[in-house]
C-alpha atoms as a PDB file:
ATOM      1  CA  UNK A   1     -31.937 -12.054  11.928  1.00  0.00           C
ATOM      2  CA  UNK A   2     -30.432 -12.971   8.805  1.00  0.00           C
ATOM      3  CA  UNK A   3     -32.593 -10.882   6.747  1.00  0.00           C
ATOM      4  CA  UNK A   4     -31.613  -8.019   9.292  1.00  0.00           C
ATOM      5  CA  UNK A   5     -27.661  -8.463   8.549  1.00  0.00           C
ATOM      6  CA  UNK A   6     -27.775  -8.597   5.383  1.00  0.00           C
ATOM      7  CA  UNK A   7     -29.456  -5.238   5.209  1.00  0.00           C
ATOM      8  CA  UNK A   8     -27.179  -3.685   7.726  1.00  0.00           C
ATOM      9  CA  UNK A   9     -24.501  -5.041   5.135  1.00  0.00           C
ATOM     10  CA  UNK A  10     -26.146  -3.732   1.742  1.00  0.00           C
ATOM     11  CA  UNK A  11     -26.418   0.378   3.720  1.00  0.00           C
ATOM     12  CA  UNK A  12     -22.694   0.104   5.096  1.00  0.00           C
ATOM     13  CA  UNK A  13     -21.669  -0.869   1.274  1.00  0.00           C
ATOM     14  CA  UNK A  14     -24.209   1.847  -0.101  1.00  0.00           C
ATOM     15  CA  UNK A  15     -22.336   4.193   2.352  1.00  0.00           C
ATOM     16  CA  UNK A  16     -19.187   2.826   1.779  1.00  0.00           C
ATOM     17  CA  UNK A  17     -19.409   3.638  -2.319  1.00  0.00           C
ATOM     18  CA  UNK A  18     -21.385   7.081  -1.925  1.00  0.00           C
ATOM     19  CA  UNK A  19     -18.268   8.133   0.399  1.00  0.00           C
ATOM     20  CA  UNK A  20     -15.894   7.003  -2.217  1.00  0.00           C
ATOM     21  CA  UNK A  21     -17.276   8.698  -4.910  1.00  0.00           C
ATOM     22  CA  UNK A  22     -17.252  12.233  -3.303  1.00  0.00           C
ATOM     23  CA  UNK A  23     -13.244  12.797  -2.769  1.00  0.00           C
ATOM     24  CA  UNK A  24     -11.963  15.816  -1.575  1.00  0.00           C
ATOM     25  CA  UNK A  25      -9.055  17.481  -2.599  1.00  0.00           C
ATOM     26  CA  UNK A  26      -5.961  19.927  -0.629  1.00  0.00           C
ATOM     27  CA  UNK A  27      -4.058  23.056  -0.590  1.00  0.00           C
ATOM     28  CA  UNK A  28      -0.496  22.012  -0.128  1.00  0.00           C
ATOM     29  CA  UNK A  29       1.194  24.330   2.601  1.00  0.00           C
ATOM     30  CA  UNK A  30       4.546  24.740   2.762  1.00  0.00           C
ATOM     31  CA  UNK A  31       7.465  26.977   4.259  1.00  0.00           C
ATOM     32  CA  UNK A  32       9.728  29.556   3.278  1.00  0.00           C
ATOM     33  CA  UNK A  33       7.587  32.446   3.064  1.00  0.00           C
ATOM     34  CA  UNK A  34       5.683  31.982  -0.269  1.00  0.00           C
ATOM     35  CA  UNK A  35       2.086  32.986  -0.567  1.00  0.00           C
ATOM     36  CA  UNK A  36       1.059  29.137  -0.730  1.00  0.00           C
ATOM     37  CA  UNK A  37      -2.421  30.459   0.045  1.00  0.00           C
ATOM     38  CA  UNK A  38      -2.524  32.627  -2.832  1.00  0.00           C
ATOM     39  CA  UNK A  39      -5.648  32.597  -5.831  1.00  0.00           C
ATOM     40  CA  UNK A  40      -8.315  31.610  -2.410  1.00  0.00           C
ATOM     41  CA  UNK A  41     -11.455  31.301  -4.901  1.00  0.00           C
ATOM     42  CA  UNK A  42      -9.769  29.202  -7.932  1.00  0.00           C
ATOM     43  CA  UNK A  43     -10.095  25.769  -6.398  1.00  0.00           C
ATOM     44  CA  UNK A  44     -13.504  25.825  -5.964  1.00  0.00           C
ATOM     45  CA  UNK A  45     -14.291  27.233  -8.976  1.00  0.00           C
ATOM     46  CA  UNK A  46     -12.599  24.469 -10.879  1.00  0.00           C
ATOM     47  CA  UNK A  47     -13.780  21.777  -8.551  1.00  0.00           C
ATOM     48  CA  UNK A  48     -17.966  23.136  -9.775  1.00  0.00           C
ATOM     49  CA  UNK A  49     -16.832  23.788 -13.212  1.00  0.00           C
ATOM     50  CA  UNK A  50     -15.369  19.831 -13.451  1.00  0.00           C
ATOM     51  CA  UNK A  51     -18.391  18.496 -11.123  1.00  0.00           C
ATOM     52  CA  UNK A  52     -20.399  20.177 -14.322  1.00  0.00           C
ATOM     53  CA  UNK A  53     -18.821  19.373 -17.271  1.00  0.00           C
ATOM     54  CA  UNK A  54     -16.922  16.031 -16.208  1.00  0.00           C
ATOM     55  CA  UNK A  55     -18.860  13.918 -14.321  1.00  0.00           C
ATOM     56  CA  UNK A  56     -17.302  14.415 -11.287  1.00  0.00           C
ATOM     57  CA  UNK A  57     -18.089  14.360  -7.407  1.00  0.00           C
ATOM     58  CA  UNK A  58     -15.391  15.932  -5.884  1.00  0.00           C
ATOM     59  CA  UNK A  59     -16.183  18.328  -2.983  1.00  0.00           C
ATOM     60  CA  UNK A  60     -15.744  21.982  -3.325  1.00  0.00           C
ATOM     61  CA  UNK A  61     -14.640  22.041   0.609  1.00  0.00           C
ATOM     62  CA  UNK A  62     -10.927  22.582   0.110  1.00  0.00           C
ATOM     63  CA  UNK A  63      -8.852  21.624   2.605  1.00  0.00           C
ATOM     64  CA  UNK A  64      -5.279  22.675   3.257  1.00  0.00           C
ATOM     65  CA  UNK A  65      -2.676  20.024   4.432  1.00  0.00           C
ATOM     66  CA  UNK A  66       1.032  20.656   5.542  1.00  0.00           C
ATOM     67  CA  UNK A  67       4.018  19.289   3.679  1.00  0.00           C
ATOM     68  CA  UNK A  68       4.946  17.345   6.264  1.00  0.00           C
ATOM     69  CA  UNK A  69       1.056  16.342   8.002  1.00  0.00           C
ATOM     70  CA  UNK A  70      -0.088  12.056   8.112  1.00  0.00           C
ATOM     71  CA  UNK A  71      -2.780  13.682   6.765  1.00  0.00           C
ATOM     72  CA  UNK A  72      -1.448  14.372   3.404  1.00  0.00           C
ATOM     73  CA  UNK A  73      -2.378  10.419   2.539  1.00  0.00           C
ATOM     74  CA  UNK A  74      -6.510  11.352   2.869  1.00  0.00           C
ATOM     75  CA  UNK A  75      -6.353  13.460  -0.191  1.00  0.00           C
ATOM     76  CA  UNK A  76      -5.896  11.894  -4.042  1.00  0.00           C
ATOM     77  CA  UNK A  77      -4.903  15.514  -5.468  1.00  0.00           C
ATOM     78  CA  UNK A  78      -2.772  17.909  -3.852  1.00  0.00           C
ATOM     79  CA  UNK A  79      -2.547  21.489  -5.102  1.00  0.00           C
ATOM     80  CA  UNK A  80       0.633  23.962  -4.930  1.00  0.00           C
ATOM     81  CA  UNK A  81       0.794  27.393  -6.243  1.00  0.00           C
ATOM     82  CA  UNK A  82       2.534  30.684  -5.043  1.00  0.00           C
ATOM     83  CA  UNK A  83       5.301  33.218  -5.891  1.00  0.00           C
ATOM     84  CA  UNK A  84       8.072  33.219  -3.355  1.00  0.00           C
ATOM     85  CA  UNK A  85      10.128  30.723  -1.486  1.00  0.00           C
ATOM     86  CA  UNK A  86       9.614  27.264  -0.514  1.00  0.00           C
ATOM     87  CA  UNK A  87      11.569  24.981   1.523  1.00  0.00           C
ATOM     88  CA  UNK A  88      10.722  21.200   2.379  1.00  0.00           C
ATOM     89  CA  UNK A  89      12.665  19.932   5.668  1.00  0.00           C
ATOM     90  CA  UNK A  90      13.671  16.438   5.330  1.00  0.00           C
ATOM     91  CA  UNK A  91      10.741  14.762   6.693  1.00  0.00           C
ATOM     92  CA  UNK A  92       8.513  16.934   4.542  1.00  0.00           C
ATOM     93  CA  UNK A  93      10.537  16.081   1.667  1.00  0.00           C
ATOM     94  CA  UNK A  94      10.527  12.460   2.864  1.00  0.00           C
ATOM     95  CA  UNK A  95       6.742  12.478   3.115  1.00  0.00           C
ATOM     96  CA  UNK A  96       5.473  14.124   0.183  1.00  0.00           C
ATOM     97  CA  UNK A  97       8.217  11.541  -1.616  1.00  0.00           C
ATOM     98  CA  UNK A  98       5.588   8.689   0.214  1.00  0.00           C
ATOM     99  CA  UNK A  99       2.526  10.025  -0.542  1.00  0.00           C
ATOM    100  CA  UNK A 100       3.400  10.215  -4.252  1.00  0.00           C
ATOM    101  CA  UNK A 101       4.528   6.693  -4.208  1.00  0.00           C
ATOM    102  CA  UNK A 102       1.907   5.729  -2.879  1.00  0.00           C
ATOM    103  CA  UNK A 103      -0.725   6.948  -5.467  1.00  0.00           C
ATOM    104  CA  UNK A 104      -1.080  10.634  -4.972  1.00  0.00           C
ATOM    105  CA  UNK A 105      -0.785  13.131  -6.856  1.00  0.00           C
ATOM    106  CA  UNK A 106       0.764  16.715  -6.921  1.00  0.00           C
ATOM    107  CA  UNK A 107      -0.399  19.657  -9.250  1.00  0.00           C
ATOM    108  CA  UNK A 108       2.248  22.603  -9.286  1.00  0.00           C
ATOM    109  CA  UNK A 109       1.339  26.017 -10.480  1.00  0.00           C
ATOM    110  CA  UNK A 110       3.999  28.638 -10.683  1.00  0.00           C
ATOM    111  CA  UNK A 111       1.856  31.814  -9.674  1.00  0.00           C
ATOM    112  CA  UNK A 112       5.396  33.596 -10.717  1.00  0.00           C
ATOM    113  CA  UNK A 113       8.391  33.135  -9.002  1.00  0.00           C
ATOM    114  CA  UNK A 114       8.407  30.416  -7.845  1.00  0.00           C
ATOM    115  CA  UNK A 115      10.465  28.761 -10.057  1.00  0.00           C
ATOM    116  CA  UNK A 116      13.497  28.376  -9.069  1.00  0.00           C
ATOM    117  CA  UNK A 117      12.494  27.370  -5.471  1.00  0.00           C
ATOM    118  CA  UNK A 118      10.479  24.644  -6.412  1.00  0.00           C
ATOM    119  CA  UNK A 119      13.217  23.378  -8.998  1.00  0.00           C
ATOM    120  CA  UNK A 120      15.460  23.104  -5.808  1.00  0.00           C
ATOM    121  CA  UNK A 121      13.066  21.446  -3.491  1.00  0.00           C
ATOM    122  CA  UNK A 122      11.435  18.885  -5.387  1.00  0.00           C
ATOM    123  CA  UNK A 123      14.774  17.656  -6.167  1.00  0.00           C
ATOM    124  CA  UNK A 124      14.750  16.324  -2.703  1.00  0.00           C
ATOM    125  CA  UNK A 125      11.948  14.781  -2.750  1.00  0.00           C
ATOM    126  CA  UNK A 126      12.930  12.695  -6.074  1.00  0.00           C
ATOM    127  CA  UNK A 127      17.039  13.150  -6.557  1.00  0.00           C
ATOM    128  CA  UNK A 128      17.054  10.454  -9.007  1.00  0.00           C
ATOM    129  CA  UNK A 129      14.522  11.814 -11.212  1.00  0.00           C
ATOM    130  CA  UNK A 130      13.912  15.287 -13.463  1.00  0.00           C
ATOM    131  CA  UNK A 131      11.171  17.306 -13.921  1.00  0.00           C
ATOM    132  CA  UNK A 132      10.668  16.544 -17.930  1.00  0.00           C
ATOM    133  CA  UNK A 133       7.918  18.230 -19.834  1.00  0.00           C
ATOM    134  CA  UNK A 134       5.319  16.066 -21.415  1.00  0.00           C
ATOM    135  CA  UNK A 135       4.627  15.968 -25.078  1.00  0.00           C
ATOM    136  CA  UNK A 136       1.530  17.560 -26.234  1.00  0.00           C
ATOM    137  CA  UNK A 137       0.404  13.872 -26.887  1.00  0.00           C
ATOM    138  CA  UNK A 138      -0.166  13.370 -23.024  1.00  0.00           C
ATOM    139  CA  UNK A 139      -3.719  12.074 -21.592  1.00  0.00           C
ATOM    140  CA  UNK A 140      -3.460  15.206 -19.677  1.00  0.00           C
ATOM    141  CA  UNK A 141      -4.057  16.753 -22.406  1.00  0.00           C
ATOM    142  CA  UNK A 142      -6.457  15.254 -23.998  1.00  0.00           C
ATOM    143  CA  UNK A 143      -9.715  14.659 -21.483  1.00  0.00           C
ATOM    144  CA  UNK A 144     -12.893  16.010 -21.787  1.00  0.00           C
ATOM    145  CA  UNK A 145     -10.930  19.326 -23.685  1.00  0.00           C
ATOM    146  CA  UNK A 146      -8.594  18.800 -25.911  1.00  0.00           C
ATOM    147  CA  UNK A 147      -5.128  21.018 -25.988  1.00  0.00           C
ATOM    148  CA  UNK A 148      -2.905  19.707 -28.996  1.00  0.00           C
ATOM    149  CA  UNK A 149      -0.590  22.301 -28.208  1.00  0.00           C
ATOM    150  CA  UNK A 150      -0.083  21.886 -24.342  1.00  0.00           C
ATOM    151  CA  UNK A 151      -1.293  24.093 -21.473  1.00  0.00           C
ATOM    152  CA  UNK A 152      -2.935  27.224 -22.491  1.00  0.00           C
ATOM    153  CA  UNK A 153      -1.382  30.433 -22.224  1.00  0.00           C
ATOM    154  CA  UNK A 154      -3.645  32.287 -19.158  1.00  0.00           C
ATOM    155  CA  UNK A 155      -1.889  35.291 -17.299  1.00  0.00           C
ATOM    156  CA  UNK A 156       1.448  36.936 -19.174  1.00  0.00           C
ATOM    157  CA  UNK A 157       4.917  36.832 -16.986  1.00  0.00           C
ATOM    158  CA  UNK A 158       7.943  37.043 -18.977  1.00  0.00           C
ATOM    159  CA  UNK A 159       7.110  36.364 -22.502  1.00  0.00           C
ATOM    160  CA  UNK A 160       7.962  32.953 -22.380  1.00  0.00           C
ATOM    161  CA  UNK A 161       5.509  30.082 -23.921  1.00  0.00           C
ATOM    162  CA  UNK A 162       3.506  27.969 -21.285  1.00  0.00           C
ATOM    163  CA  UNK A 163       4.886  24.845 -20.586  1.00  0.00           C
ATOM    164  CA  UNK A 164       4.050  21.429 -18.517  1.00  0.00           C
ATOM    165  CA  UNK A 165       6.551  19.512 -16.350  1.00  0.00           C
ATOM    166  CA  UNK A 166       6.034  16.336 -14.733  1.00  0.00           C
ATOM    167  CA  UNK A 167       7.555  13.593 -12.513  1.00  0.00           C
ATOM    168  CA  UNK A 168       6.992   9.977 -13.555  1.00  0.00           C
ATOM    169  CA  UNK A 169       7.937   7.259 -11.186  1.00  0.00           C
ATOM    170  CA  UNK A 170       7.610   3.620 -12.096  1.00  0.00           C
ATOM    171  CA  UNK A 171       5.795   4.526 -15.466  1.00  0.00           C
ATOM    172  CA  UNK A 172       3.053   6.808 -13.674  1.00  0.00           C
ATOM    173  CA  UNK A 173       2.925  10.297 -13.865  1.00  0.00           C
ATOM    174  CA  UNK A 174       3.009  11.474 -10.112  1.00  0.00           C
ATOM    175  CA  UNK A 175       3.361  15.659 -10.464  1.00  0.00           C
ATOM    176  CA  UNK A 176       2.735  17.760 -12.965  1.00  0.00           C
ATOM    177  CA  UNK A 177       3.829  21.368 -13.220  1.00  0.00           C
ATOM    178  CA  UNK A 178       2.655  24.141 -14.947  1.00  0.00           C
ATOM    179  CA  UNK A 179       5.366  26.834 -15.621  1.00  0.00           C
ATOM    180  CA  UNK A 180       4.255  30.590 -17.234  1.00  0.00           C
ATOM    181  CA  UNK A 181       0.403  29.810 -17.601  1.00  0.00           C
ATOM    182  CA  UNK A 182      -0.547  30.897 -14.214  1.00  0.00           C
ATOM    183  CA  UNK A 183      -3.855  28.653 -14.290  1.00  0.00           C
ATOM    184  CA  UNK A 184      -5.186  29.592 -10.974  1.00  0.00           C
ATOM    185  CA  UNK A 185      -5.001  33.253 -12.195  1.00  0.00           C
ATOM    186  CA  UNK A 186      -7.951  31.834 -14.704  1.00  0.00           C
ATOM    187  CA  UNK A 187      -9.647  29.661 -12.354  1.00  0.00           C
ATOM    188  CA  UNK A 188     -10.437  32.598  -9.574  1.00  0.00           C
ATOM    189  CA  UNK A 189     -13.853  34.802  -9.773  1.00  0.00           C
ATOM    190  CA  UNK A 190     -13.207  36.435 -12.916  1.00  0.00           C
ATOM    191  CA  UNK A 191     -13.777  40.355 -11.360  1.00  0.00           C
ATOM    192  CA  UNK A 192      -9.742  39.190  -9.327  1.00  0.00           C
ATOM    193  CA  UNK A 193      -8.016  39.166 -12.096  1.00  0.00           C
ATOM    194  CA  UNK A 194     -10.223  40.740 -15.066  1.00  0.00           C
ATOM    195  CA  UNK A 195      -9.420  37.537 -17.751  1.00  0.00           C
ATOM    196  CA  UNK A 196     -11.172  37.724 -20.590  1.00  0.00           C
ATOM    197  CA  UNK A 197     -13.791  34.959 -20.742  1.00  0.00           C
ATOM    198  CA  UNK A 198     -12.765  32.805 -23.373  1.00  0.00           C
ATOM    199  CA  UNK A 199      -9.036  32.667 -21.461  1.00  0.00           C
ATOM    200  CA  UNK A 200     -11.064  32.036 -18.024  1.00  0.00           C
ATOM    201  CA  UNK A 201     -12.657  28.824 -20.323  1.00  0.00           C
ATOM    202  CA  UNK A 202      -9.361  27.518 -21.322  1.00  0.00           C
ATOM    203  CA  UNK A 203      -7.934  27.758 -17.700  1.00  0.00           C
ATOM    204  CA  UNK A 204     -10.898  25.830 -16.385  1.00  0.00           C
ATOM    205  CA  UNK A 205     -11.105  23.545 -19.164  1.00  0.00           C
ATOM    206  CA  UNK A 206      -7.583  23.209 -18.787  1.00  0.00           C
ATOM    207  CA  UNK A 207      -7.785  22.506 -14.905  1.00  0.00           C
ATOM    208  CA  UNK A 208     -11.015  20.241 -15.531  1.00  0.00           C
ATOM    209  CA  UNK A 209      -8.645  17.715 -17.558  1.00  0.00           C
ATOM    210  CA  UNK A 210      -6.355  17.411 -14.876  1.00  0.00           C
ATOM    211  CA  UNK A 211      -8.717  16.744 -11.907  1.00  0.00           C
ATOM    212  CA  UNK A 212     -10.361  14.164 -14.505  1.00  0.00           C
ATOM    213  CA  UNK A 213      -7.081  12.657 -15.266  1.00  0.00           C
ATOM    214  CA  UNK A 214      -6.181  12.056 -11.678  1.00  0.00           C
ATOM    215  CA  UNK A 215      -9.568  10.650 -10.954  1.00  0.00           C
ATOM    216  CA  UNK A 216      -9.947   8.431 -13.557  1.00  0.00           C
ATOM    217  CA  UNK A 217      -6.788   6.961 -13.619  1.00  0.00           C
ATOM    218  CA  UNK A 218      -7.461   6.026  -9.887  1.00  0.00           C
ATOM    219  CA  UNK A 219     -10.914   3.927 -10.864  1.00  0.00           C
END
């Protein structure tokens, strides 16, 4: 009998550690009208180009989760993109504010235009804090790939230089934003957007050091 529980315990710990070590990550969706579903293929692109190069075992079954959903808190990364509008109610602003707290972690990627609506509606989910942007000397930015001179330049808006934003509450770095690099441009099936390779390499590589970031810090 004895010899029977303690292999009952020894699979439900085997289980128990294989399920941990194959996360899966989320599509945030939100309202206003922006194309949150926008660049469909990037995601699991990067999440096979990280598995291969980093180590990882993250699944490339992306789910989508509402701003607002319980089921945010099943998800370690949470991704955002789009051009238009957004607008968090105050529970969803409320909720995404606990989730982050709690050890989760949001990725922002301006597709273009979004901007300004993000600017507004993050700032209710953390009114005491500013988006800053992160020296080039940031981990994120220095995993498996190193970029010395921040996040790559992938799809051109505006002219401006590509720059990265975060939130950092209590010392830990709980969003990150990227603003004119358009990664997910460089992370879908290259014949969508016609990147040249090399670019498409820096957008994953640049991608890869985030997921690995995120996951690592969390071991």
């Amino acid at each position: 009998m004895r010899k029977i529980l303690f292999l009952t315990f020894l699979c439900l710990a085997f289980f128990t550690e294989a399920m941990a070590q194959h996360h899966q990550i989320a599509t945030l969706q939100y309202r206003g009208g922006g194309d949150w579903y926008s660049n469909p293929t990037a995601l699991p692109n990067l999440v096979r180009y990280t598995n291969e190069h980093c180590g990882t075992s993250i699944s490339t079954q992306i789910a989508t989760v509402e701003a607002g959903s319980s089921q945010l808190f099943n998800y370690p990364f949470v991704y955002m993109t789009g051009h238009g509008n957004v607008v968090f109610s105050a529970q969803e602003a409320e909720n995404l504010r606990k989730y982050l707290i709690a050890g989760g972690f949001l990725h922002v990627d301006d597709n273009y235009g979004l901007d300004p609506f993000f600017r507004r509606e993050i700032a209710k989910v953390f009114p005491e804090h500013e988006l800053i942007e992160l020296p080039h000397s940031h981990p994120v930015y220095h995993q498996a790939f190193s970029f010395p001179d921040g996040p790559p330049k992938i799809h051109e808006h505006d002219g401006k230089p590509p720059r990265g934003f975060g939130i950092v509450y209590e010392g830990r770095l709980v969003l990150y934003y990227t603003y004119e690099t358009d990664l997910g441009n460089g992370w879908e099936d290259q014949a969508v957007h016609g990147n040249p390779e090399e670019v498409r390499q820096k957008a994953l590589q640049m991608g890869a050091n985030i997921l690995q970031y995120v996951f690592n810090r969390q071991e």
